[in-house]
C-alpha atoms as a PDB file:
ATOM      1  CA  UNK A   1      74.606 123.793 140.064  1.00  0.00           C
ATOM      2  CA  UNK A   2      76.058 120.527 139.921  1.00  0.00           C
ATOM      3  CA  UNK A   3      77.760 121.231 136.522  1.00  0.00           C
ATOM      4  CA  UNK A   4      79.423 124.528 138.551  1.00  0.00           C
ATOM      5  CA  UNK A   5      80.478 122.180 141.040  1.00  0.00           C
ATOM      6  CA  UNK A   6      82.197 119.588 138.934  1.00  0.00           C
ATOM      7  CA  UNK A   7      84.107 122.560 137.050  1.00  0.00           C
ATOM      8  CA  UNK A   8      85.051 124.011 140.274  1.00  0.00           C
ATOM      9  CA  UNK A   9      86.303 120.608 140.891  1.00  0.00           C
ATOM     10  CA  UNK A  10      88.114 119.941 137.680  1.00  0.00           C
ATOM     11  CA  UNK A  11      89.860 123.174 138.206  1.00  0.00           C
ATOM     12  CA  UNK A  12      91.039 122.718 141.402  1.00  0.00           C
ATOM     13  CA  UNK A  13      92.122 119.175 140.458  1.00  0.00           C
ATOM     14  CA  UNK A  14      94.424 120.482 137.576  1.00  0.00           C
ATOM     15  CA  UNK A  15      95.550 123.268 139.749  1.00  0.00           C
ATOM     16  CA  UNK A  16      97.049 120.303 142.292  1.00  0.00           C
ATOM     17  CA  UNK A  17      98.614 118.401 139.512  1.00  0.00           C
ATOM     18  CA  UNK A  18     100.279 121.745 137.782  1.00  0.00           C
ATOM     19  CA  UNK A  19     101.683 122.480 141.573  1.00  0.00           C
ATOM     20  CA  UNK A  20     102.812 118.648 141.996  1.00  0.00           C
ATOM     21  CA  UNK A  21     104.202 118.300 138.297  1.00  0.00           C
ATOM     22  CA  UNK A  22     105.845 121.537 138.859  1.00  0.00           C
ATOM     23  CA  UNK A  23     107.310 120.579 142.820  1.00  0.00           C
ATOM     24  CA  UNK A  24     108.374 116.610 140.866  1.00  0.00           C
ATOM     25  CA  UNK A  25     110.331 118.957 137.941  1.00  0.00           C
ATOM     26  CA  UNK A  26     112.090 120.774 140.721  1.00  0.00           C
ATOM     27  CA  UNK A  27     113.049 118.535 142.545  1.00  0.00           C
ATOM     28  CA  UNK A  28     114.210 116.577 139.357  1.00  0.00           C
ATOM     29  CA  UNK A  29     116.058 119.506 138.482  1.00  0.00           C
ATOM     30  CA  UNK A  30     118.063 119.782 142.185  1.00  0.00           C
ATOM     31  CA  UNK A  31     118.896 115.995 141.921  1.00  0.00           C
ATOM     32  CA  UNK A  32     120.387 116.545 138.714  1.00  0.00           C
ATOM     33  CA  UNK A  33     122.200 119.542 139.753  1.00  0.00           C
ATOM     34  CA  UNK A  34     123.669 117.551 143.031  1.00  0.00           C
ATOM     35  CA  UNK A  35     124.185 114.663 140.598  1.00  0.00           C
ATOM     36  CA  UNK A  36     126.225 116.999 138.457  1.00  0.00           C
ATOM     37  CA  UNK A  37     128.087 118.238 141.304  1.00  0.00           C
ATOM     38  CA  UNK A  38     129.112 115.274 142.579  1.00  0.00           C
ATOM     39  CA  UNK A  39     130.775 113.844 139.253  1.00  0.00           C
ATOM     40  CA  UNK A  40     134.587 114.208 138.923  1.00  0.00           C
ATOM     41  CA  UNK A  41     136.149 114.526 134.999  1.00  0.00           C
ATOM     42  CA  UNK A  42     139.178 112.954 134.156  1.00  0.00           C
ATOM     43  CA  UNK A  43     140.450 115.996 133.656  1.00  0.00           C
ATOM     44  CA  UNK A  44     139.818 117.710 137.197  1.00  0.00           C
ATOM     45  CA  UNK A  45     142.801 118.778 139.324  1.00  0.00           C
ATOM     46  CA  UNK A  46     140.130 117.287 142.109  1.00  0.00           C
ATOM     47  CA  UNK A  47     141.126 113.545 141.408  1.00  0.00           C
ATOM     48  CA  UNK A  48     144.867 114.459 142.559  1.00  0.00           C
ATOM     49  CA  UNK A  49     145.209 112.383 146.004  1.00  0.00           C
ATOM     50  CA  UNK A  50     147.733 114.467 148.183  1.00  0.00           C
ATOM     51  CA  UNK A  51     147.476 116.233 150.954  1.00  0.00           C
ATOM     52  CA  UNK A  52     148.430 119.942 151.611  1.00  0.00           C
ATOM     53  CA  UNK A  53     148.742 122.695 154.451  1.00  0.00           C
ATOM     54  CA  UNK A  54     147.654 126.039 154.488  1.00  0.00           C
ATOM     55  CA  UNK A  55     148.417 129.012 155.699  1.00  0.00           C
ATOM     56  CA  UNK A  56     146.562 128.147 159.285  1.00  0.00           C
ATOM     57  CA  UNK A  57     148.298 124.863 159.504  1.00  0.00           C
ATOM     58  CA  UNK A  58     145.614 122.938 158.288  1.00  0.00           C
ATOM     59  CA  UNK A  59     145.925 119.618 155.856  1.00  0.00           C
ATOM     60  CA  UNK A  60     143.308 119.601 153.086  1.00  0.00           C
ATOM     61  CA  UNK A  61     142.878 118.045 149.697  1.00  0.00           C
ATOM     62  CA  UNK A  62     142.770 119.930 146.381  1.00  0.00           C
ATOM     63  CA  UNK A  63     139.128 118.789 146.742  1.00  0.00           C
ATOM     64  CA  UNK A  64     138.296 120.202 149.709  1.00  0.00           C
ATOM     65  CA  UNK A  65     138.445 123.461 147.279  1.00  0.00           C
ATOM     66  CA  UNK A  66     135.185 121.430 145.245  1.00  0.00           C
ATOM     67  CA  UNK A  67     132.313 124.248 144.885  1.00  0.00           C
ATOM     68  CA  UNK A  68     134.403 127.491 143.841  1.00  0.00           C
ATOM     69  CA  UNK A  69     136.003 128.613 140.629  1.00  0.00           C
ATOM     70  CA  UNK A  70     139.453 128.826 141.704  1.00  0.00           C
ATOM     71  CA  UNK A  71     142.604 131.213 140.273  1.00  0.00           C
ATOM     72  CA  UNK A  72     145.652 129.565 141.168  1.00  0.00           C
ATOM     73  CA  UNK A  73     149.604 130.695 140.894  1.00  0.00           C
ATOM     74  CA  UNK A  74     152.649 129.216 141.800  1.00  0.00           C
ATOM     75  CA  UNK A  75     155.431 131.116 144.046  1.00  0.00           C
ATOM     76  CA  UNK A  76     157.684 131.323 146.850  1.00  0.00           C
ATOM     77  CA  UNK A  77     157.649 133.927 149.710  1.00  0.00           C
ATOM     78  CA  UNK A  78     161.422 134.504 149.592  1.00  0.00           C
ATOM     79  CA  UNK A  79     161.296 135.445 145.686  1.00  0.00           C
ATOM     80  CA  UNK A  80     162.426 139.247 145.181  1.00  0.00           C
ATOM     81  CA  UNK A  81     162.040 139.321 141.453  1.00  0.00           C
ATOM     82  CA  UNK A  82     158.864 137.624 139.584  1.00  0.00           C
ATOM     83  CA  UNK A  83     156.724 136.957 142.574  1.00  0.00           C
ATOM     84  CA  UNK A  84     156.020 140.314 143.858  1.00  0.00           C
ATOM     85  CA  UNK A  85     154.510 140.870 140.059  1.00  0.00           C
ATOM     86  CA  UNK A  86     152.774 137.813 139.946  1.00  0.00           C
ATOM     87  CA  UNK A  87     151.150 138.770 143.387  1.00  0.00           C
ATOM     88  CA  UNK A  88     149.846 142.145 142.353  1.00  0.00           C
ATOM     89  CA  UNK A  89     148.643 140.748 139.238  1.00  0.00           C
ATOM     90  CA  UNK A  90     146.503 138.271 141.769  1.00  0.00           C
ATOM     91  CA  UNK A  91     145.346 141.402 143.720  1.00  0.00           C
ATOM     92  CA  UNK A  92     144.552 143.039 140.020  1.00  0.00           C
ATOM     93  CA  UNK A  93     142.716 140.013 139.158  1.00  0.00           C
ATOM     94  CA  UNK A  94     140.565 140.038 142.067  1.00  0.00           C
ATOM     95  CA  UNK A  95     139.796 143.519 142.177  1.00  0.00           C
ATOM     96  CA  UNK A  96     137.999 143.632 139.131  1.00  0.00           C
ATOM     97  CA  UNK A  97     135.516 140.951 140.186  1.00  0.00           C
ATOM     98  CA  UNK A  98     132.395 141.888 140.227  1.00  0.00           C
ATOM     99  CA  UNK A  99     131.132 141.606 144.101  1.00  0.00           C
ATOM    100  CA  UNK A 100     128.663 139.046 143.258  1.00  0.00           C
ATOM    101  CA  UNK A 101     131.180 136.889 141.719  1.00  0.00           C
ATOM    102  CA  UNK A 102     133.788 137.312 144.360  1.00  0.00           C
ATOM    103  CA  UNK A 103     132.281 135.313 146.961  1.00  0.00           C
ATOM    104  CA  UNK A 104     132.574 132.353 144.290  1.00  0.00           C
ATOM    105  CA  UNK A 105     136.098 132.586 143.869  1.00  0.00           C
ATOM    106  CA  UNK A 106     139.213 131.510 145.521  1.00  0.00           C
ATOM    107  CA  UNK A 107     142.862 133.078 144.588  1.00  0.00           C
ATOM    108  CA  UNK A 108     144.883 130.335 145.585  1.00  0.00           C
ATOM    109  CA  UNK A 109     148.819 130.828 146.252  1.00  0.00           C
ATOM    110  CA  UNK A 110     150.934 127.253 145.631  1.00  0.00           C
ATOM    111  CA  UNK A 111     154.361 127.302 147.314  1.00  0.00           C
ATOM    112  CA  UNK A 112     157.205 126.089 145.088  1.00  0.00           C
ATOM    113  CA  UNK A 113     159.333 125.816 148.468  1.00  0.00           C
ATOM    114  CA  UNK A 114     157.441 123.856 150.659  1.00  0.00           C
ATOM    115  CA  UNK A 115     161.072 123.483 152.956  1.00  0.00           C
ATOM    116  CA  UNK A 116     161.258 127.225 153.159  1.00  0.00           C
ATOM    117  CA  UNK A 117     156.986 128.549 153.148  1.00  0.00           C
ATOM    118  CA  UNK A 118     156.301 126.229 156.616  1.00  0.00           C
ATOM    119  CA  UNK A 119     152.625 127.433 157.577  1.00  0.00           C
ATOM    120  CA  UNK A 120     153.867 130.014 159.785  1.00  0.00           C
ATOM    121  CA  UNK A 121     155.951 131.499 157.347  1.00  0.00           C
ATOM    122  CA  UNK A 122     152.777 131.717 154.669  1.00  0.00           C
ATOM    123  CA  UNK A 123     150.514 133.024 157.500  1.00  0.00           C
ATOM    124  CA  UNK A 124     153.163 136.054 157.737  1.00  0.00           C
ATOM    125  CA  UNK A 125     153.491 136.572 153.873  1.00  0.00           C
ATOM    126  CA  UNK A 126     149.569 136.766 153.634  1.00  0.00           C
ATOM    127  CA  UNK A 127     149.738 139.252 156.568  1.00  0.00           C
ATOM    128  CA  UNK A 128     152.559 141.350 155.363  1.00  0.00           C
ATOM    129  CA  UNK A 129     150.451 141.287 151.746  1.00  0.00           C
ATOM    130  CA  UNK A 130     146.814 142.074 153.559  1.00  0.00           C
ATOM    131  CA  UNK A 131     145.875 138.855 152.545  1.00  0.00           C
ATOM    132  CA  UNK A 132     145.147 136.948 155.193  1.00  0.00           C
ATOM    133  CA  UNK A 133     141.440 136.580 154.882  1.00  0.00           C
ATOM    134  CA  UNK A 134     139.016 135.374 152.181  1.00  0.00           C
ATOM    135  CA  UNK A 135     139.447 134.697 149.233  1.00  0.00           C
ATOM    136  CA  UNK A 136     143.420 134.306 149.703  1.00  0.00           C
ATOM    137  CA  UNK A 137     144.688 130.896 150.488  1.00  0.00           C
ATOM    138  CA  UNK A 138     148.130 129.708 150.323  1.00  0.00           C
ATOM    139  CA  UNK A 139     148.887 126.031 150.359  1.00  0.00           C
ATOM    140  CA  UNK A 140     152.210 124.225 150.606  1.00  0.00           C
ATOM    141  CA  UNK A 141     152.594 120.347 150.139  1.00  0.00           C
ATOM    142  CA  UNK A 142     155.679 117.869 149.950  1.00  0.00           C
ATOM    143  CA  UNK A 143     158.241 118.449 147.348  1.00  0.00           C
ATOM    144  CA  UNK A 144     157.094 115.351 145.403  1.00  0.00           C
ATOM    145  CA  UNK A 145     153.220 116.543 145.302  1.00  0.00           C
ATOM    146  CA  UNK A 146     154.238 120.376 144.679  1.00  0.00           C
ATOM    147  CA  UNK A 147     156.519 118.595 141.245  1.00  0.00           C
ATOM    148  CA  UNK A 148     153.209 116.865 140.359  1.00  0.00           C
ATOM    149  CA  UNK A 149     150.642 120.067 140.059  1.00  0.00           C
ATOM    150  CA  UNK A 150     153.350 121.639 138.772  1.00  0.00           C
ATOM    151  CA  UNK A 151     153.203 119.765 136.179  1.00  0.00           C
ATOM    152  CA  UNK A 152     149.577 119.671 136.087  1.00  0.00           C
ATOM    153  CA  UNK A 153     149.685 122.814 135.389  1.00  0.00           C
ATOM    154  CA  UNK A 154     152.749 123.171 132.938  1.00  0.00           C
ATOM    155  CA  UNK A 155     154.891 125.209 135.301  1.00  0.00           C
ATOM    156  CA  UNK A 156     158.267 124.798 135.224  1.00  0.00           C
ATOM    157  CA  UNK A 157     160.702 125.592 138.144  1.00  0.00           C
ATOM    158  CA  UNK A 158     164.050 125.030 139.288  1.00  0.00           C
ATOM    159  CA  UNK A 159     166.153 125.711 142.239  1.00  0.00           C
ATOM    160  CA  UNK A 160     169.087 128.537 141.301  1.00  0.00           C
ATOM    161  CA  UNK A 161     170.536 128.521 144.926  1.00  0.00           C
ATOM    162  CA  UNK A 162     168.687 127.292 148.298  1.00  0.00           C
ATOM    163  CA  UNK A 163     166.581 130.612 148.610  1.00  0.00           C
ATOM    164  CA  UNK A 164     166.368 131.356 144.768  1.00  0.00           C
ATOM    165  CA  UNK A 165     164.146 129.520 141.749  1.00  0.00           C
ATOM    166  CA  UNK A 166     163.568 130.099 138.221  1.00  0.00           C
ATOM    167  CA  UNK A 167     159.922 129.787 137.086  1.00  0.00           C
ATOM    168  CA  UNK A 168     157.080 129.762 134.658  1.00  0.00           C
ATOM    169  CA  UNK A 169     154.867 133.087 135.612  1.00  0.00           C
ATOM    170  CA  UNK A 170     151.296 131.482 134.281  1.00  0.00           C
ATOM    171  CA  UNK A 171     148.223 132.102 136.563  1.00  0.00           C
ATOM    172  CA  UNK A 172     145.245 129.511 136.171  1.00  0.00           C
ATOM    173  CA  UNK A 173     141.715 129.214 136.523  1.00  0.00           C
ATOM    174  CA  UNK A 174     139.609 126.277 136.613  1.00  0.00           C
ATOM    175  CA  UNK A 175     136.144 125.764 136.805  1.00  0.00           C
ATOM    176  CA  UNK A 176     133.520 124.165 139.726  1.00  0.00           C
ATOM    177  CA  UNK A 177     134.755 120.914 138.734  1.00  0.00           C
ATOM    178  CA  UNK A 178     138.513 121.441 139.162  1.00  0.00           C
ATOM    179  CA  UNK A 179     138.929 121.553 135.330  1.00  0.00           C
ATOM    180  CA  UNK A 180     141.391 124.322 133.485  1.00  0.00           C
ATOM    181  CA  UNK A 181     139.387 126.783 131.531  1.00  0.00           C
ATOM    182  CA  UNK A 182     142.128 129.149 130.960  1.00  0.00           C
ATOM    183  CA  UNK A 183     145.822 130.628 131.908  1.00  0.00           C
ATOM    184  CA  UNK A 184     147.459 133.469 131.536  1.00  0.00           C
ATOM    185  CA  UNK A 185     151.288 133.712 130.926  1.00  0.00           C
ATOM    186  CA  UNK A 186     153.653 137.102 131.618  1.00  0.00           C
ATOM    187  CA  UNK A 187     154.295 140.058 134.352  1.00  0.00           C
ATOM    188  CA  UNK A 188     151.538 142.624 134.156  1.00  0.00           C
ATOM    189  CA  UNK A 189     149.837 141.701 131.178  1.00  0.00           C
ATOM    190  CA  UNK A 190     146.542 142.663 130.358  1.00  0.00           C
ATOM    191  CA  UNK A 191     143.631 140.451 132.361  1.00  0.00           C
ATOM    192  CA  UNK A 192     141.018 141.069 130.341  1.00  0.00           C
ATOM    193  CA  UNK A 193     140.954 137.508 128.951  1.00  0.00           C
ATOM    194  CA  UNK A 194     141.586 136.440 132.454  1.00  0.00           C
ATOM    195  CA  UNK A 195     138.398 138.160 134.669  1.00  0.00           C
ATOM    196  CA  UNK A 196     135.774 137.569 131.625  1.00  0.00           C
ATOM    197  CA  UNK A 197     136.987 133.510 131.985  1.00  0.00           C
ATOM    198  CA  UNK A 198     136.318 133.693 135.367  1.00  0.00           C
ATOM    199  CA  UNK A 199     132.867 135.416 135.524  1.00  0.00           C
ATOM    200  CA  UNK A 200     132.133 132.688 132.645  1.00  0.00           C
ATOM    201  CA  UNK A 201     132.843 129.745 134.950  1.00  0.00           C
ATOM    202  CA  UNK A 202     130.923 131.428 137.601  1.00  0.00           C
ATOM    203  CA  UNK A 203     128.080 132.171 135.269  1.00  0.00           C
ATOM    204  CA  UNK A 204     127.977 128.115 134.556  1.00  0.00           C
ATOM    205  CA  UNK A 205     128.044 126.912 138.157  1.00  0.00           C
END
């Protein structure tokens, strides 16, 4: 009887320790993943320092955005020709997201004429383009920061006339960490390339 006992006892014993080992390698694992989270490349957009407005008049920082994948383009509301593509290729884009990936994504819209796009104006471009809710967002900064992420993000633009710019048509994605993973460059090209880079970055957050 005692022998049954002192089993019983042994099992029980190792039973605890499995559960504890197992509770000590989870919560390992979520301190690593918070670790992870909270560690900022070189390379992320996140490390940029200014300050913009969206569309509801509110100042953030590009790491504010921290925790998404995010699909950014550059434009101007006032554009007739290139824009209107570039936003139905965003609406294209998003579309064809599967639903549980959308609600990791945010299709951000970057203003390349922050005197013109005030907040007000952006809130009535998202409006007019049923786009005023999640996941659109359209940000605006000063003329200096908007020439910096341009940069960042190797579009090129330049004012034609006061209401008219040329520009690069390139829509980008980057990652959790606020790191490029891909672009894609044209008017209604294929997105393919695009979506599958974007369901990869979800699949690694």
């Amino acid at each position: 009887m005692r022998k049954v006992f002192l089993i019983f006892g042994l099992l029980v014993f190792g039973f605890v320790s499995c559960k504890n080992n197992t509770k000590s390698e989870a919560t390992t694992e979520t301190a690593e993943k918070v670790e992870k989270s909270d560690v900022i490349s070189d390379m992320s957009i996140y490390n940029l320092p200014s300050t913009w407005t969206n569309q509801d008049g509110e100042d953030i920082q590009l790491k504010d955005l921290k925790g998404d994948v995010l699909v950014m383009v550059m434009i101007y509301t006032t554009c007739k020709a290139a824009c209107p593509r570039l936003v139905a290729d965003m609406r294209n884009i998003e579309k064809r997201l599967p639903e549980d990936t959308k609600g990791k994504v945010k299709m951000i819209f970057v203003s390349i004429d922050p005197e013109t796009d005030t907040p007000e104006r952006l809130k009535a471009f998202a409006k007019e383009n049923f786009m005023d809710e999640a996941p659109w967002i359209f940000l605006r900064s000063t003329a200096q920061n908007t020439r910096e992420f341009a940069a960042v993000l190797a579009v090129k633009y330049k004012e034609i006339t006061p209401m008219d710019f040329s520009h690069s048509n390139i829509i980008s994605v980057f990652n959790e960490a606020g790191e490029l993973v891909f672009q894609q460059e044209g008017l209604g090209v294929n997105s393919d390339e695009t979506v599958e880079n974007i369901e990869q970055a979800v699949s690694e957050m």
